[in-house]
Protein backbone atom coordinates (compact mmCIF):
# COMPACT_ATOMS: atom_id res chain seq x y z
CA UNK A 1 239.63 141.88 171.13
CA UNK A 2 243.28 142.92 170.64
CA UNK A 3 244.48 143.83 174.16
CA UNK A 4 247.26 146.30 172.51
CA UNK A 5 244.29 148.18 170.71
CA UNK A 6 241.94 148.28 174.26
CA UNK A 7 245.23 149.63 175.67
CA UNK A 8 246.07 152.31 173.58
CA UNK A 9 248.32 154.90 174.95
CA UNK A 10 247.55 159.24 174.41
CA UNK A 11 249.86 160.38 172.08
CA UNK A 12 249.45 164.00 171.85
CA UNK A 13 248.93 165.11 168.13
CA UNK A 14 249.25 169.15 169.68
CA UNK A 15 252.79 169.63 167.47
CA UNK A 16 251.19 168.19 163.81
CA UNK A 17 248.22 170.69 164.89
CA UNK A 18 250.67 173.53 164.62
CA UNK A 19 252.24 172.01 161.75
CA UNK A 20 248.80 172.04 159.76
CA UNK A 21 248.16 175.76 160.80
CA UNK A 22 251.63 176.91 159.89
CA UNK A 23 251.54 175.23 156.18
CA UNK A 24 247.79 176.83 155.61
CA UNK A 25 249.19 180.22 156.88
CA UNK A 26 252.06 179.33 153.92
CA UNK A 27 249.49 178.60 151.69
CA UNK A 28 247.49 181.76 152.11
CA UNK A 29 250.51 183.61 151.64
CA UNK A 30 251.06 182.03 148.25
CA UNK A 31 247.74 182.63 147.13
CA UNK A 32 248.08 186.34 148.03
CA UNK A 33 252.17 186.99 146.32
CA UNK A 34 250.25 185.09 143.48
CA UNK A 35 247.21 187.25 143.48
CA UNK A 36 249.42 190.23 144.22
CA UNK A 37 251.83 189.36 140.98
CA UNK A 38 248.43 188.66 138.58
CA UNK A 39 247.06 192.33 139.53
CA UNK A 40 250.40 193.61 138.80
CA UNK A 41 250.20 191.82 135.06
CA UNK A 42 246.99 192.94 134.71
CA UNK A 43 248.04 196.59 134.87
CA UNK A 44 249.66 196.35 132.19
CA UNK A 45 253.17 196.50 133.43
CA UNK A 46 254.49 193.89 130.89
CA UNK A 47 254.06 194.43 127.65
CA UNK A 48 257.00 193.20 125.82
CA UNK A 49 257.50 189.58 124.62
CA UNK A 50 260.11 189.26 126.71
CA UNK A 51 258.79 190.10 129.55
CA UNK A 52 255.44 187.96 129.00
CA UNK A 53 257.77 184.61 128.87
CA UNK A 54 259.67 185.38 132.10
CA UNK A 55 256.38 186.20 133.30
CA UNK A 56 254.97 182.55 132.40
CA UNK A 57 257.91 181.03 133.67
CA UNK A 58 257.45 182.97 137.27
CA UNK A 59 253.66 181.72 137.51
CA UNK A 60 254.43 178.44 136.75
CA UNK A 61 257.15 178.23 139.61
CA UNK A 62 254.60 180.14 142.11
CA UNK A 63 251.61 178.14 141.28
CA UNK A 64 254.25 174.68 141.63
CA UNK A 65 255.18 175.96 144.93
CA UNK A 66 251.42 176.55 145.60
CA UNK A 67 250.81 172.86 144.56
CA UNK A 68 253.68 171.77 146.86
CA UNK A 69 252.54 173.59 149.61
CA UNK A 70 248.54 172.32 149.71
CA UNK A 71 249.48 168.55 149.08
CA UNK A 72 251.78 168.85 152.03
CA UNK A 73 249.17 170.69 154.59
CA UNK A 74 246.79 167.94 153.50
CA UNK A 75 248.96 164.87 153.89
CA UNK A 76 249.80 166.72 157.27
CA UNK A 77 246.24 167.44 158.12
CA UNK A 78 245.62 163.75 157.31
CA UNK A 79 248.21 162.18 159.60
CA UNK A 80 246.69 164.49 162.06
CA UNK A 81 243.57 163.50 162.15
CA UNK A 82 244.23 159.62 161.96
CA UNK A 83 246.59 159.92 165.00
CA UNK A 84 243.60 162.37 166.77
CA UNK A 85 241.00 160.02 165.56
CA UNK A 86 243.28 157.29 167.66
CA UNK A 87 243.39 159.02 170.54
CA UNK A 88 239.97 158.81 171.31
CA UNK A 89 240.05 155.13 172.28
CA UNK A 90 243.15 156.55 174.74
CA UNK A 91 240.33 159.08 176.13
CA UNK A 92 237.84 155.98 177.19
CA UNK A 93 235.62 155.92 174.09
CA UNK A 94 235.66 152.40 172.74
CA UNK A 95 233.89 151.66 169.71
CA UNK A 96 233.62 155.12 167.12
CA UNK A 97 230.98 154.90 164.01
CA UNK A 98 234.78 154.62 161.77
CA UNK A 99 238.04 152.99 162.64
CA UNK A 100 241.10 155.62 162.44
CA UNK A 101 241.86 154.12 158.92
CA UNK A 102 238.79 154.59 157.38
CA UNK A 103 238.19 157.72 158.84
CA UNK A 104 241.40 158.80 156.71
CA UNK A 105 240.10 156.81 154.13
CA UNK A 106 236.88 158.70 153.07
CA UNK A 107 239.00 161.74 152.73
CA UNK A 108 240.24 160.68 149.87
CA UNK A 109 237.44 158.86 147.99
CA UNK A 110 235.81 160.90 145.47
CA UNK A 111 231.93 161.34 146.00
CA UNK A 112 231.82 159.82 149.66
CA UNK A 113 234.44 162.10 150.78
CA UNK A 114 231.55 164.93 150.70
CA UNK A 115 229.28 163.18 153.18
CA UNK A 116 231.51 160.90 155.18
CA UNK A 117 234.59 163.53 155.58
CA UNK A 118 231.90 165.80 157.35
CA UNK A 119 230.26 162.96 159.13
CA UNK A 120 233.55 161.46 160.52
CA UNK A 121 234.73 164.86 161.63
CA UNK A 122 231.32 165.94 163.51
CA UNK A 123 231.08 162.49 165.16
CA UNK A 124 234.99 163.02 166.14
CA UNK A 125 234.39 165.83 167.40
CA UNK A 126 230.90 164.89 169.18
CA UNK A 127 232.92 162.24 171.11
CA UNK A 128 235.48 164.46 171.88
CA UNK A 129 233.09 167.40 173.39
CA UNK A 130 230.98 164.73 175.44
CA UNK A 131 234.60 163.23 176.83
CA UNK A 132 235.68 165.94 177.48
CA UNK A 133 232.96 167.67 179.37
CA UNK A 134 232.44 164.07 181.33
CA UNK A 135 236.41 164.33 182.46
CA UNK A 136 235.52 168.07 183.76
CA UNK A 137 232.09 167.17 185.85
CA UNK A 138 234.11 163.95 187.57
C-alpha cells in the first residue's frame, strides 16, 4: 500500500461547505426573481409586441444566469464531497465501500447515479457518525 495514501493529512473542506450553501441560497433567489417576473407576465402587464421581445430577451438572460449558477453549486458541491470523502482515511477509517474518485464518479453517471449517489453519501456519512462518536467516548 501507498504510504502517502495511509498517511493522508485532514484538510478541512469547512470553507467549500459554505461555498455550496451560499451558491444554493443564489440559486433559490434566482428561482424566486424568476418566478416573481413570470407572475408579473402572467398578469397581463405586457401586452405590446414590444414589450413581449424585451420580455424574451430578459428570461433568457435570468434563466442563463440560473444555468450558471446550478452548474457551479454542483461542480462546488462535487469538489466538496471528493475532498470530504478523503478525509475520512485522515479520521482513521481505512478502507470505504468507494474510493474518493468514484464516489464523485457515480454522481455523474446517468442511471447509477440514483442508487449509488445515495448509497455513497449514507455510507459517508455512516462512517463519519460512528468516527465521530468513537473520538467522543475515548
Amino acid at each position: 500500500m501507498n504510504t502517502a495514501k495511509a498517511s493522508r493529512r485532514f484538510s478541512s473542506a469547512h470553507s467549500l461547505a459554505e461555498l455550496v450553501i451560499i451558491l444554493l441560497a443564489i440559486c433559490a433567489s434566482i428561482d424566486v426573481v424568476i418566478g416573481g417576473y413570470q407572475v408579473t407576465l402572467l398578469s397581463g402587464a405586457l401586452t405590446e409586441q414590444a414589450d413581449l421581445i424585451t420580455d424574451n430577451n430578459t428570461t433568457q438572460k435570468l434563466r442563463t444566469l440560473q444555468l450558471v449558477a446550478r452548474f457551479t453549486a454542483f461542480v462546488v458541491f462535487l469538489i466538496w464531497f471528493y475532498r470530504a470523502h478523503r478525509n475520512l482515511q485522515a479520521l482513521g477509517i481505512r478502507r470505504g465501500r468507494y474510493s474518493s474518485p468514484w464516489a464523485v464518479v457515480l454522481f455523474l453517471v446517468p442511471i447509477l447515479n440514483l442508487f449509488y449517489a445515495y448509497d455513497s453519501l449514507k455510507n459517508f456519512g455512516d462512517r463519519a457518525a460512528r468516527t465521530s462518536a468513537s473520538r467522543t467516548t475515548s
